[in-house]
C-alpha atoms as a PDB file:
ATOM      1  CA  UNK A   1     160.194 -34.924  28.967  1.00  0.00           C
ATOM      2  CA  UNK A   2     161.758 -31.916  27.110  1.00  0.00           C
ATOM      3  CA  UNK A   3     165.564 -32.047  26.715  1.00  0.00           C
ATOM      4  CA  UNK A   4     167.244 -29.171  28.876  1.00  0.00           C
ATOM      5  CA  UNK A   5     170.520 -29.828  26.584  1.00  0.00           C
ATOM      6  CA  UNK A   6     171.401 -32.066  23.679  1.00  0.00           C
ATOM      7  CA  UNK A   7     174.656 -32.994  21.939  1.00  0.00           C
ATOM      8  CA  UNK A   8     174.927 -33.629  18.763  1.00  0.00           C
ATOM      9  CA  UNK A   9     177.755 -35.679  16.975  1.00  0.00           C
ATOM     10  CA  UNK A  10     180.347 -33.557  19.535  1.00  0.00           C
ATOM     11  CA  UNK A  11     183.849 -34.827  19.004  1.00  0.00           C
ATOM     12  CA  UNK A  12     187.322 -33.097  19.979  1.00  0.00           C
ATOM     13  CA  UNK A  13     190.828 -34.321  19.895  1.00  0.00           C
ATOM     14  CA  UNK A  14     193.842 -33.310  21.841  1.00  0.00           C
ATOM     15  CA  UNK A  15     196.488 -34.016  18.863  1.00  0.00           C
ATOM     16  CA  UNK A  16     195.842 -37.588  17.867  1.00  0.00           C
ATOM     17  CA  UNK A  17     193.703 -38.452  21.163  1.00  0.00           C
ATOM     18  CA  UNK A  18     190.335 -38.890  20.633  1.00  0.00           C
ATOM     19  CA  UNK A  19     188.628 -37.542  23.824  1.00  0.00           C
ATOM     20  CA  UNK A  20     184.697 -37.410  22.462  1.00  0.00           C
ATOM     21  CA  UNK A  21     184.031 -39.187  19.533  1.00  0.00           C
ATOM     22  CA  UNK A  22     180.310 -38.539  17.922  1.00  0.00           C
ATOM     23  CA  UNK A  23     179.082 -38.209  21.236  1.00  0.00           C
ATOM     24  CA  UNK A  24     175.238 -38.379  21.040  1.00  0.00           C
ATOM     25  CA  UNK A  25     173.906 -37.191  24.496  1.00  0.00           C
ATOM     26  CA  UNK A  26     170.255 -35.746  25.729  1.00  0.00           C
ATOM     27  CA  UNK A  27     169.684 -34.759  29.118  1.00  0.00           C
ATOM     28  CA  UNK A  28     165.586 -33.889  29.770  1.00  0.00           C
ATOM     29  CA  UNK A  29     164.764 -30.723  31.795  1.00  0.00           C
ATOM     30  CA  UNK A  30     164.408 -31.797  35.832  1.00  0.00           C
ATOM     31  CA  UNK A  31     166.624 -35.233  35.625  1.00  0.00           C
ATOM     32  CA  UNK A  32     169.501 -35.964  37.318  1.00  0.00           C
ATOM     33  CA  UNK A  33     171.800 -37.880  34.830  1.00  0.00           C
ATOM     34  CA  UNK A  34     174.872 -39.529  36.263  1.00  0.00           C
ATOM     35  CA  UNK A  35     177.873 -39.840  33.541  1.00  0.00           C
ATOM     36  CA  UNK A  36     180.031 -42.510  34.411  1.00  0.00           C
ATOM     37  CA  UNK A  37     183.021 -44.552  32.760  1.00  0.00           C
ATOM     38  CA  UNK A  38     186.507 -45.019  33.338  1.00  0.00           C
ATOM     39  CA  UNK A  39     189.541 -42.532  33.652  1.00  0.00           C
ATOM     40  CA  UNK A  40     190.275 -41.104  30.761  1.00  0.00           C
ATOM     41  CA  UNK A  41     186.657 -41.390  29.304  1.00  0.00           C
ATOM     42  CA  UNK A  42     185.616 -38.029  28.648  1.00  0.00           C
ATOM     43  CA  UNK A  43     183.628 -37.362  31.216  1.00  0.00           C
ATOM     44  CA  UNK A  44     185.375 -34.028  32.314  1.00  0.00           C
ATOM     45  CA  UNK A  45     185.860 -33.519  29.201  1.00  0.00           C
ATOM     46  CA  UNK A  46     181.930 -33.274  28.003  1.00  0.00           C
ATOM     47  CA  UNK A  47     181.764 -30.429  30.792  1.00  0.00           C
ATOM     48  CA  UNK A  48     184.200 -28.516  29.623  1.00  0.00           C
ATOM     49  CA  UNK A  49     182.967 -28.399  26.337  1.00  0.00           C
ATOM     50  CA  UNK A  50     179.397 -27.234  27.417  1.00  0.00           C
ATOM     51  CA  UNK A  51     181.064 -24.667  29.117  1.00  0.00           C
ATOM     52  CA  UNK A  52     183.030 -23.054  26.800  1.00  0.00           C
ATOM     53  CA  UNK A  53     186.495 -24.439  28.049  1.00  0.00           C
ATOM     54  CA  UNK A  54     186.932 -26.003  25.372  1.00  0.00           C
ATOM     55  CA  UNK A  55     185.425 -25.788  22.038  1.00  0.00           C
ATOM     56  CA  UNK A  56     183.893 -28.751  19.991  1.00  0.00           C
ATOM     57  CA  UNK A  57     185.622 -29.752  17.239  1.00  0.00           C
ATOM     58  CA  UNK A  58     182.751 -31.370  15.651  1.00  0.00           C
ATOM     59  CA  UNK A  59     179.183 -31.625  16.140  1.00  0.00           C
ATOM     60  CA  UNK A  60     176.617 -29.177  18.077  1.00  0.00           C
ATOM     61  CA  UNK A  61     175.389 -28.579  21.401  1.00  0.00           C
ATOM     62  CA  UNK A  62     171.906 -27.010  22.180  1.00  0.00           C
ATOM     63  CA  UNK A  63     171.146 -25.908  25.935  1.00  0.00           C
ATOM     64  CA  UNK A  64     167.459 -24.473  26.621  1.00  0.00           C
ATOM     65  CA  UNK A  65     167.002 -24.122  22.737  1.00  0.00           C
ATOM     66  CA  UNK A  66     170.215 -21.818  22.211  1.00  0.00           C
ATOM     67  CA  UNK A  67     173.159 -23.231  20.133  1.00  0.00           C
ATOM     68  CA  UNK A  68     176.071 -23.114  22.800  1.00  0.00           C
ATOM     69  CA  UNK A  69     178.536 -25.136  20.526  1.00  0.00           C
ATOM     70  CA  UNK A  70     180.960 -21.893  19.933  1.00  0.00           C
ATOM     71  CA  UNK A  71     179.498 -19.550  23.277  1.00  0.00           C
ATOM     72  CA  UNK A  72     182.325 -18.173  25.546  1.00  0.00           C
ATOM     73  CA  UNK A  73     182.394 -19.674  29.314  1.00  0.00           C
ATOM     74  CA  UNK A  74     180.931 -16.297  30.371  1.00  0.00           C
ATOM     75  CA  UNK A  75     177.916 -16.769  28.145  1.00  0.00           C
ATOM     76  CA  UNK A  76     177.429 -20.327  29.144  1.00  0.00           C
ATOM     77  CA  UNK A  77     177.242 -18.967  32.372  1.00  0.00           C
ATOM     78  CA  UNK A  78     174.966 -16.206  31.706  1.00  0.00           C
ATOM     79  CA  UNK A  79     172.451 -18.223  29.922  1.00  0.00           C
ATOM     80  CA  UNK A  80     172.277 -21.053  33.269  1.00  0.00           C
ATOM     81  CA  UNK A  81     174.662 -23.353  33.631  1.00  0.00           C
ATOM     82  CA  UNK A  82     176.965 -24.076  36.564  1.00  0.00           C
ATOM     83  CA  UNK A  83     179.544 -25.961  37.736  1.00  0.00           C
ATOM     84  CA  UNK A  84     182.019 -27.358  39.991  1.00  0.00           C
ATOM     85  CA  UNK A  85     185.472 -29.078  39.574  1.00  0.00           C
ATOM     86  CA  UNK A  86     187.238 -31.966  40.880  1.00  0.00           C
ATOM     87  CA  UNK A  87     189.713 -30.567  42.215  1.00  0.00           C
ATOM     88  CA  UNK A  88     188.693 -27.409  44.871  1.00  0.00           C
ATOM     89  CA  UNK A  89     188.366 -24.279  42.936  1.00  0.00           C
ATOM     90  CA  UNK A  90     188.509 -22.117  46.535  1.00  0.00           C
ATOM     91  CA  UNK A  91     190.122 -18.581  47.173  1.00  0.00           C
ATOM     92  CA  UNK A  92     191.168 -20.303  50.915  1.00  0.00           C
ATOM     93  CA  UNK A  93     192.347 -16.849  52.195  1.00  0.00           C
ATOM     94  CA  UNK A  94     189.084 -15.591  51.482  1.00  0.00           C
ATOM     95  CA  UNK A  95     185.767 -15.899  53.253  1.00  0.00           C
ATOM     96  CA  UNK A  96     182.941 -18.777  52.900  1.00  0.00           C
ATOM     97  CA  UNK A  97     181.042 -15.307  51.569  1.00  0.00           C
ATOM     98  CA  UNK A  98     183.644 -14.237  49.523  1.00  0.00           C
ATOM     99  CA  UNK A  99     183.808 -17.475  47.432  1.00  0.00           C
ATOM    100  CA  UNK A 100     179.965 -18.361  47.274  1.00  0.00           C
ATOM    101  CA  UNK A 101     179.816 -14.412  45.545  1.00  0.00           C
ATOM    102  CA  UNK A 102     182.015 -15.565  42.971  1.00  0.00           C
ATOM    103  CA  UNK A 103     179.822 -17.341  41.355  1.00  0.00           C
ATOM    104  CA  UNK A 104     177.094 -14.439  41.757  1.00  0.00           C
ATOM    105  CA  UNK A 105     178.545 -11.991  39.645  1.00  0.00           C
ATOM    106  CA  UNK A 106     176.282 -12.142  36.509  1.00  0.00           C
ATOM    107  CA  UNK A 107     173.206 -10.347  39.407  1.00  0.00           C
ATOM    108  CA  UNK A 108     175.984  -7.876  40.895  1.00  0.00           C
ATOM    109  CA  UNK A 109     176.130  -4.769  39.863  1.00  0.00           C
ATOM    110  CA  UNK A 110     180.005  -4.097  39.489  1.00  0.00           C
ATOM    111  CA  UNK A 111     179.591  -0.202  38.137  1.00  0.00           C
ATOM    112  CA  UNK A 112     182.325   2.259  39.590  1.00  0.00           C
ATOM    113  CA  UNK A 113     179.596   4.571  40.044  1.00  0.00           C
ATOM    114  CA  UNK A 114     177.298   2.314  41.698  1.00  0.00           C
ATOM    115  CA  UNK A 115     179.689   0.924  44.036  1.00  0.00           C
ATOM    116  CA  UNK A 116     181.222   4.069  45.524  1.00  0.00           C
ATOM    117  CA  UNK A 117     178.785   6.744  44.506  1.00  0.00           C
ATOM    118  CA  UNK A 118     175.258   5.199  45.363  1.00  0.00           C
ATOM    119  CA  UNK A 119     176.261   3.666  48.760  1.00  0.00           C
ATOM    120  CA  UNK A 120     172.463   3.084  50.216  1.00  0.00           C
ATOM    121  CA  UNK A 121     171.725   0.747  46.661  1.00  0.00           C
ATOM    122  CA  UNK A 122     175.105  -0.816  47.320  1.00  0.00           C
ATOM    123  CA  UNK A 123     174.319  -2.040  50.928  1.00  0.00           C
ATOM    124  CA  UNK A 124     170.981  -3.371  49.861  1.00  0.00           C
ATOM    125  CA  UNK A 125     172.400  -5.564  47.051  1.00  0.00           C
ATOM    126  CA  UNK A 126     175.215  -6.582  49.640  1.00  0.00           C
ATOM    127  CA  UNK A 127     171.981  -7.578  52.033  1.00  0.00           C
ATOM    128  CA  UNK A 128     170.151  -9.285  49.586  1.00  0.00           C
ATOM    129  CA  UNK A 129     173.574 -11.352  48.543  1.00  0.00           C
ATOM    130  CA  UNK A 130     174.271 -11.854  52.259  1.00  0.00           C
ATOM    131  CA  UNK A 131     170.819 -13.511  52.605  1.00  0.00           C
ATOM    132  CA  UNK A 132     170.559 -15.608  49.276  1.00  0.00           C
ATOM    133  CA  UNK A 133     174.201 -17.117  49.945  1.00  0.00           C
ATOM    134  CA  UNK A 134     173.255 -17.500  54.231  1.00  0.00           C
ATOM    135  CA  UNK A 135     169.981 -19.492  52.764  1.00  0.00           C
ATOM    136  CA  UNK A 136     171.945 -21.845  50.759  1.00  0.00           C
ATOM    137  CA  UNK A 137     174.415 -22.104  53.617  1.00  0.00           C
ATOM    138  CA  UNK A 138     171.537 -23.659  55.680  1.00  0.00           C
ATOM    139  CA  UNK A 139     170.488 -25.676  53.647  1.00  0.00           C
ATOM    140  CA  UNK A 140     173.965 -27.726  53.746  1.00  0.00           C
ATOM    141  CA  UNK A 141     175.107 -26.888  56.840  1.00  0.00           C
ATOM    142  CA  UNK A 142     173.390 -24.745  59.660  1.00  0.00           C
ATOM    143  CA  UNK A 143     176.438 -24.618  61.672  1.00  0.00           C
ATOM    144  CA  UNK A 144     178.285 -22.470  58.778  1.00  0.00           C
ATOM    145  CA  UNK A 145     175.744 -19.685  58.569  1.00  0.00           C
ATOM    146  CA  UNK A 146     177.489 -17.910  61.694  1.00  0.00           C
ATOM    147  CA  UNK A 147     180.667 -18.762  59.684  1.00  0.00           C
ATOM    148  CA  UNK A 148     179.871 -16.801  56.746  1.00  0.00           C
ATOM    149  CA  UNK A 149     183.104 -13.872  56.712  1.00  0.00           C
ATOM    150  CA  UNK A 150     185.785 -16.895  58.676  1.00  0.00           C
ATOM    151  CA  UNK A 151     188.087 -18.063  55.911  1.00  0.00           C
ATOM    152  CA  UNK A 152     187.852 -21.221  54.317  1.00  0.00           C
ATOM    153  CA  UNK A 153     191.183 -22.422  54.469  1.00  0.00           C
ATOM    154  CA  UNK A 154     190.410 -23.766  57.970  1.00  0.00           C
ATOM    155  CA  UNK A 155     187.234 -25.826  57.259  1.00  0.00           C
ATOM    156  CA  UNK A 156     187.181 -29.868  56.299  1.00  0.00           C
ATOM    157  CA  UNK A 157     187.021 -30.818  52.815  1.00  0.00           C
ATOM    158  CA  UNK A 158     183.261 -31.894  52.927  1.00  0.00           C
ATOM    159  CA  UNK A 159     182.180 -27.926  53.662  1.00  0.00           C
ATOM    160  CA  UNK A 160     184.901 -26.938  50.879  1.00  0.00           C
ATOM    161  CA  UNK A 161     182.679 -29.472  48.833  1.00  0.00           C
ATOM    162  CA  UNK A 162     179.211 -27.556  50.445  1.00  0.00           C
ATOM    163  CA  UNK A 163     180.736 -24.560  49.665  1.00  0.00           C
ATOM    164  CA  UNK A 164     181.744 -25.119  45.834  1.00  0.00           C
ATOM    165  CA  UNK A 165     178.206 -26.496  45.263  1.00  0.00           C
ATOM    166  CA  UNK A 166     176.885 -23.158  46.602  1.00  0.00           C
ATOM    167  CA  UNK A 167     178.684 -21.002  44.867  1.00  0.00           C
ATOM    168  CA  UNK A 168     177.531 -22.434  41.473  1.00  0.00           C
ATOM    169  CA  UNK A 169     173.570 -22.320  43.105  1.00  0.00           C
ATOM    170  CA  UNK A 170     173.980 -18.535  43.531  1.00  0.00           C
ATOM    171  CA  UNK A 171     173.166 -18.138  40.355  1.00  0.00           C
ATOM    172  CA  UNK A 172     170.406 -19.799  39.844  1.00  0.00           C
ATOM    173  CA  UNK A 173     171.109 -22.076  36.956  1.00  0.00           C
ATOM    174  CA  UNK A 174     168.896 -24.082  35.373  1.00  0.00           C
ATOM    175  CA  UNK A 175     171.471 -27.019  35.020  1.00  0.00           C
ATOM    176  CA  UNK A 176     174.141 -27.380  37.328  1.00  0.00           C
ATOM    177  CA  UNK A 177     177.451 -29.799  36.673  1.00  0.00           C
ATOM    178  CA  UNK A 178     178.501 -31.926  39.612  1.00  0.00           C
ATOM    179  CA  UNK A 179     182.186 -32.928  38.690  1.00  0.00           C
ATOM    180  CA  UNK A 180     183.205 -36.087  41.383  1.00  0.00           C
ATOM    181  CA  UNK A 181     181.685 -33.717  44.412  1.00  0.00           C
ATOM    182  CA  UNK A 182     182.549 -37.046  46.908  1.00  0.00           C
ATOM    183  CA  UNK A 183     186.116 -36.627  45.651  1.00  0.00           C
ATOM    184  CA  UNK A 184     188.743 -36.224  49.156  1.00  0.00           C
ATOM    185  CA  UNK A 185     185.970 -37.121  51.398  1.00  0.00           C
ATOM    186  CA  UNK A 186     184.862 -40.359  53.677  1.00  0.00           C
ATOM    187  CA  UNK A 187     182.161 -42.575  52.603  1.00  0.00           C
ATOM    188  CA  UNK A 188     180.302 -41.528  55.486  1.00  0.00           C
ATOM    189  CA  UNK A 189     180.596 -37.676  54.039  1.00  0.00           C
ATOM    190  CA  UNK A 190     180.025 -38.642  50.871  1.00  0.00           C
ATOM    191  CA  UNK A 191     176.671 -39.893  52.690  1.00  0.00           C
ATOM    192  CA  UNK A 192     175.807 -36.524  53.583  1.00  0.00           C
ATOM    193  CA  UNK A 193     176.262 -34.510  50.775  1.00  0.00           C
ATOM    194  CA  UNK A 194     174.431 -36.127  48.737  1.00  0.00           C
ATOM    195  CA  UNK A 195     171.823 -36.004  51.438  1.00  0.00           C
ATOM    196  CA  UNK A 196     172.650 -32.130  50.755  1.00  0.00           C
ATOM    197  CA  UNK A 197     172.356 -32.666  47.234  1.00  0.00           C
ATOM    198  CA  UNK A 198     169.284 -34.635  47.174  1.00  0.00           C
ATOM    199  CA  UNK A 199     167.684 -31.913  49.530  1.00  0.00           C
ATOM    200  CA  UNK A 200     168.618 -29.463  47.379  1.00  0.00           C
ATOM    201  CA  UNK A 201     166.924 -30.833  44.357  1.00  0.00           C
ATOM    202  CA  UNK A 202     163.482 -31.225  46.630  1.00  0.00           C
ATOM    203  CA  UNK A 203     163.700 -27.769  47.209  1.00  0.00           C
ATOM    204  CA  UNK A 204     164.180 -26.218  43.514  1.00  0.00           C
ATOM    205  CA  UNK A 205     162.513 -29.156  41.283  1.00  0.00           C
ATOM    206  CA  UNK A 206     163.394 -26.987  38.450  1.00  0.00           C
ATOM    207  CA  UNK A 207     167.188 -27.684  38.322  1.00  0.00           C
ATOM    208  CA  UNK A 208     168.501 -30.225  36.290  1.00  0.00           C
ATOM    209  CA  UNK A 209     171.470 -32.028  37.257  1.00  0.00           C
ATOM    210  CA  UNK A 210     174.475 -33.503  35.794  1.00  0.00           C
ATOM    211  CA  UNK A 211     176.979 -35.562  38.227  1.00  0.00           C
ATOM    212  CA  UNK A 212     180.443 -36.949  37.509  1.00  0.00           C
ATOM    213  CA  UNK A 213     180.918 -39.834  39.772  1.00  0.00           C
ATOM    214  CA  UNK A 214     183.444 -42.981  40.537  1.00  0.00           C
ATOM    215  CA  UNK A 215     181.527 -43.996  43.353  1.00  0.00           C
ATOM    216  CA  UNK A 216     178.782 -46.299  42.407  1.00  0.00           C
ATOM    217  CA  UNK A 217     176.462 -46.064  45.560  1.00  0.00           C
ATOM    218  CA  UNK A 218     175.930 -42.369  44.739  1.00  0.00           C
ATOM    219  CA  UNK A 219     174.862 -43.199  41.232  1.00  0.00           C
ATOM    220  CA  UNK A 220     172.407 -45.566  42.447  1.00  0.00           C
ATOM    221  CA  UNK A 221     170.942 -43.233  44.897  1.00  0.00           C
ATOM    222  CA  UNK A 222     170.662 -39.853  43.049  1.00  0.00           C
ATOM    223  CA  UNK A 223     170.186 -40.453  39.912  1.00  0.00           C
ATOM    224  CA  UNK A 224     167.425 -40.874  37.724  1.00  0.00           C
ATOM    225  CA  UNK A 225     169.582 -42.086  34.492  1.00  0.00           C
ATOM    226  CA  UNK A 226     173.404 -42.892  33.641  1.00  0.00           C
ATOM    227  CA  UNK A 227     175.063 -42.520  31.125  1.00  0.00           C
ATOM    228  CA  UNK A 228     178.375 -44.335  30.654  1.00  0.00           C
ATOM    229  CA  UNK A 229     181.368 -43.015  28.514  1.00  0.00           C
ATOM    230  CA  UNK A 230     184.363 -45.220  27.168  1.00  0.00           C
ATOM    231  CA  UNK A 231     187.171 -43.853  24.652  1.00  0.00           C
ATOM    232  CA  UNK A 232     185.144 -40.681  24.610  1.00  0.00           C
ATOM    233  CA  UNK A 233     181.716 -42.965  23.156  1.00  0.00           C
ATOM    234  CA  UNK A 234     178.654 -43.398  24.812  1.00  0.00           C
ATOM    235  CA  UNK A 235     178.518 -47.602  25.692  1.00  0.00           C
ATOM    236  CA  UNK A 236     175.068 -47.762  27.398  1.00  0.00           C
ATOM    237  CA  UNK A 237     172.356 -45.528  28.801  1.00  0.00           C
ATOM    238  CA  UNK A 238     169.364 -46.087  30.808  1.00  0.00           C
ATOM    239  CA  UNK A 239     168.521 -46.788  34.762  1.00  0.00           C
ATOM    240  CA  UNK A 240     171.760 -47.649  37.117  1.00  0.00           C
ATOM    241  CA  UNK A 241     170.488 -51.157  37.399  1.00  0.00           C
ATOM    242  CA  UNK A 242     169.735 -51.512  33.483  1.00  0.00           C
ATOM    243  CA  UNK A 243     173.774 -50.080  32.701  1.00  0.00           C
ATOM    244  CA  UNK A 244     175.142 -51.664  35.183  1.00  0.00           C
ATOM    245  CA  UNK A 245     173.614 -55.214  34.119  1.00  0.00           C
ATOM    246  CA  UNK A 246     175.251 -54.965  30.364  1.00  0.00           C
ATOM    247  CA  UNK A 247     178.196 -56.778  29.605  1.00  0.00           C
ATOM    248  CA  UNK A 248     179.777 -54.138  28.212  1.00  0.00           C
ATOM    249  CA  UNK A 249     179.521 -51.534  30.851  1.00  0.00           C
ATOM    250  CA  UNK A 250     181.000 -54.228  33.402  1.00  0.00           C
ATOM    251  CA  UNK A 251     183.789 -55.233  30.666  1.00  0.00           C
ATOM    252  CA  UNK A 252     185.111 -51.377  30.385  1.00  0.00           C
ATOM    253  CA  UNK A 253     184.483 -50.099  33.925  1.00  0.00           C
ATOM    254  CA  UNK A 254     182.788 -52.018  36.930  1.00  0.00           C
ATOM    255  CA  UNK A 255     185.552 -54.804  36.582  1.00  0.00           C
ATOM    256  CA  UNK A 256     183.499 -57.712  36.084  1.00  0.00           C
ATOM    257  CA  UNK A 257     185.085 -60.173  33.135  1.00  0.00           C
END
């Protein structure tokens, strides 16, 4: 399969902490890696270095055949990749609308002009957005598409989660980075997003998909390969049941002696 993004030798330190060291990593175009290890293993890390958070301090990163090693975060995004954080990135005073548009902006058309001048091109492109973020709505939840301008603040953290996830779909990246999505929720809604997840990825077999997770089940389900981090090094890659067979893996993180 073609690799969708490679990384190259990518290290970077926080003073004398070592948070990627010569991290070798390839994820093909239509997979759904998992990247798993302990706290502390450089899993957010990796993700904030492809987008632009924070810059490598060594090595190279290639996404789609485009050296991203030194792009900005708004070039990361504008060349198609997404994301969402482990803690909840949401506006709460603002509407499930409001925050799914957020993550539209690169297709808006945010002209002075254009917004109070041309008012009949305006309302179209408000349409359109309307209907694109309702559609992805549906897909998680029905029940929330006649929610779409209530605030968010009021809703339970699993439609926070389908919310988050949407707003980085709007775009329509071509990889999207899942950073612990089953954090704050039950194992039975951890269940059913990745049911959301997994429906998601039927529907648009083009998107390739990276997912931060601690819970193991998940892993299993969703993904087609893992990759496990420890001390900022990759220990093992391969199918779940291949990484988590080896010794090592089960030494550093799945608590087996």
């Amino acid at each position: 399969m073609t690799a969708l993004l490679e990384a190259r030798g990518v290290g970077r330190r926080f003073g004398g902490v070592v948070a990627l060291d010569s991290l070798d990593l390839s994820v093909a175009a239509n997979e759904i890696l998992g990247l798993i290890g302990p706290n502390g293993s450089g899993k957010t890390t990796f993700f904030n270095v492809i987008t632009g958070i924070y810059a490598a301090d060594a090595g190279n990163l290639v996404f789609d055949g485009i050296d991203i090693t030194k792009a900005s975060s708004r070039a990361v995004y504008q060349l198609g990749i997404s994301r969402t954080f482990q803690r909840s990135r949401l506006s709460l005073p603002l509407s499930i609308f409001d925050n799914i548009m957020i993550g539209n902006h690169k297709r808006l058309n945010q002209g002075l002009w254009f917004n109070v001048m041309r008012r009949a091109a305006y309302k179209r492109e408000f349409e359109q957005s309307y209907r694109a973020a309702r559609a992805l709505i549906e897909v998680f939840e029905p029940a929330l598409a006649g929610r779409m301008f209530e605030p968010v603040a009021g809703l339970p953290m699993i439609d926070r989660r389908r919310i988050e996830i949407c707003r980085a779909l709007i775009s329509a990246p071509k990889l999207l980075l899942l950073d612990e999505p089953s954090a704050g929720m039950t194992h039975d809604e951890t269940a059913e997003l990745m049911d959301d997840i997994l429906l998601v990825r039927k529907r648009n077999k083009d998107l390739t998909i990276i997912i931060v997770e601690h819970e193991m089940g998940v892993i299993e389900r969703i993904t087609d390969r893992c990759v496990v981090l420890n001390f900022g090094r990759k220990i093992a890659e391969g199918p779940y049941r291949d990484v988590a067979a080896d010794a090592q893996v089960q030494e550093a993180y799945l608590g087996v002696a």
